[in-house]
Protein backbone atom coordinates (compact mmCIF):
# COMPACT_ATOMS: atom_id res chain seq x y z
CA UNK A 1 95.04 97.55 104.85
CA UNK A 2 93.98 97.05 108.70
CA UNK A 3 96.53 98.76 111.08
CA UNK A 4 98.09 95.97 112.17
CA UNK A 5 99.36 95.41 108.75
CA UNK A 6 99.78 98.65 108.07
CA UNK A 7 102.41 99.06 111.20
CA UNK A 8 104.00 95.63 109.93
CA UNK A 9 104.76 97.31 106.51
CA UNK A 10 106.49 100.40 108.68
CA UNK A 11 108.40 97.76 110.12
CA UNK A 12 109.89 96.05 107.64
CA UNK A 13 110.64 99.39 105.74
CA UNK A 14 112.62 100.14 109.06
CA UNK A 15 114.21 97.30 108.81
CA UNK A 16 115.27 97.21 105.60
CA UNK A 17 116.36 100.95 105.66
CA UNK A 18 118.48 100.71 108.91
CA UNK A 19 119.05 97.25 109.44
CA UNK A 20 120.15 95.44 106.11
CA UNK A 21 123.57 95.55 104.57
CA UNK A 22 123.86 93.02 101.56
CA UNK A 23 123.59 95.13 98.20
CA UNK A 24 121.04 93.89 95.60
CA UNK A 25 122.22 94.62 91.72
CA UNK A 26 119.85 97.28 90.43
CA UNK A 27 118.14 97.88 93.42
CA UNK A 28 119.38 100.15 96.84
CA UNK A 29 117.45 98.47 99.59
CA UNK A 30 117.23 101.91 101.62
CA UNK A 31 115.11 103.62 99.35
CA UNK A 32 112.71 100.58 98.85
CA UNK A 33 113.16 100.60 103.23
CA UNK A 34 112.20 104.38 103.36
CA UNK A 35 108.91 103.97 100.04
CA UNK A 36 107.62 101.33 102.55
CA UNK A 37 107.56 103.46 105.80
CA UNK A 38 105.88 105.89 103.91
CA UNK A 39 103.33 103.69 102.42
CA UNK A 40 102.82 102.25 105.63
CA UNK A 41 102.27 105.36 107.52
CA UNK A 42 99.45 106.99 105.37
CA UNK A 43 98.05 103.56 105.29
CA UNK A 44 97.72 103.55 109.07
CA UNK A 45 96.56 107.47 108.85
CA UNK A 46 93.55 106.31 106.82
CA UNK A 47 92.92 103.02 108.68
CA UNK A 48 92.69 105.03 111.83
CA UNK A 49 90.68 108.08 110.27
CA UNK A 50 88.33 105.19 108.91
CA UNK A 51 87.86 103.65 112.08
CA UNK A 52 87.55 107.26 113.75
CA UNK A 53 84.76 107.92 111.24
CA UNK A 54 82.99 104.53 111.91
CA UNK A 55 82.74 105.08 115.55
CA UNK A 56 81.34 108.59 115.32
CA UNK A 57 77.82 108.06 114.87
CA UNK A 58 77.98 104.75 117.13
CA UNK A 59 75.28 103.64 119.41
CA UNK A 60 77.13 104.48 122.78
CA UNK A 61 75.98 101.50 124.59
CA UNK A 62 73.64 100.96 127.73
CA UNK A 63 74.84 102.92 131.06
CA UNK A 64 75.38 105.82 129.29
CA UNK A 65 73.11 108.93 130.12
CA UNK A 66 70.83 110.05 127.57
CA UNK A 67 70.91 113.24 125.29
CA UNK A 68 69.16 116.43 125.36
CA UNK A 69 65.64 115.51 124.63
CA UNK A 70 63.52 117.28 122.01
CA UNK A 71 60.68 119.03 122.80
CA UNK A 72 57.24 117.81 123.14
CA UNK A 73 55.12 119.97 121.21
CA UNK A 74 55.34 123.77 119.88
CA UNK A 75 56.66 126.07 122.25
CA UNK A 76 53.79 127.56 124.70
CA UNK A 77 52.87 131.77 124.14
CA UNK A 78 52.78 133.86 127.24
């Protein structure tokens, strides 16, 4: 689940916890509300800790100085 849906399954968890009022036989509609706003939320904790991961090791792009360079050769004796 991206994070787009994931925050779209938050929100219709929030609405159906605060927002709906008709009663469903069998079912209470503020418990299924507050299960999805869960779900949702770890969903978009591991879509965003994916994509965190992903862009760790990322080329950072041109304009952007270089790293510490290694050295050339063994180290020189004195």
């Amino acid at each position: 689940m991206s994070i787009g849906g994931s925050i779209f399954v938050i929100a219709i968890g929030a609405i159906l916890r605060f927002a709906v009022t008709k009663q469903v036989a069998g079912v209470d509609l503020r418990t299924v509300g507050l299960i999805l706003m869960i779900a949702g939320g770890a969903a978009l904790v591991i879509a965003l800790t994916m994509l965190a991961l992903a862009n760790r090791d990322r080329d950072p792009g041109p304009g952007t100085p270089p790293g510490p360079q290694p050295p050339a050769g063994p180290p020189t004796r004195y």
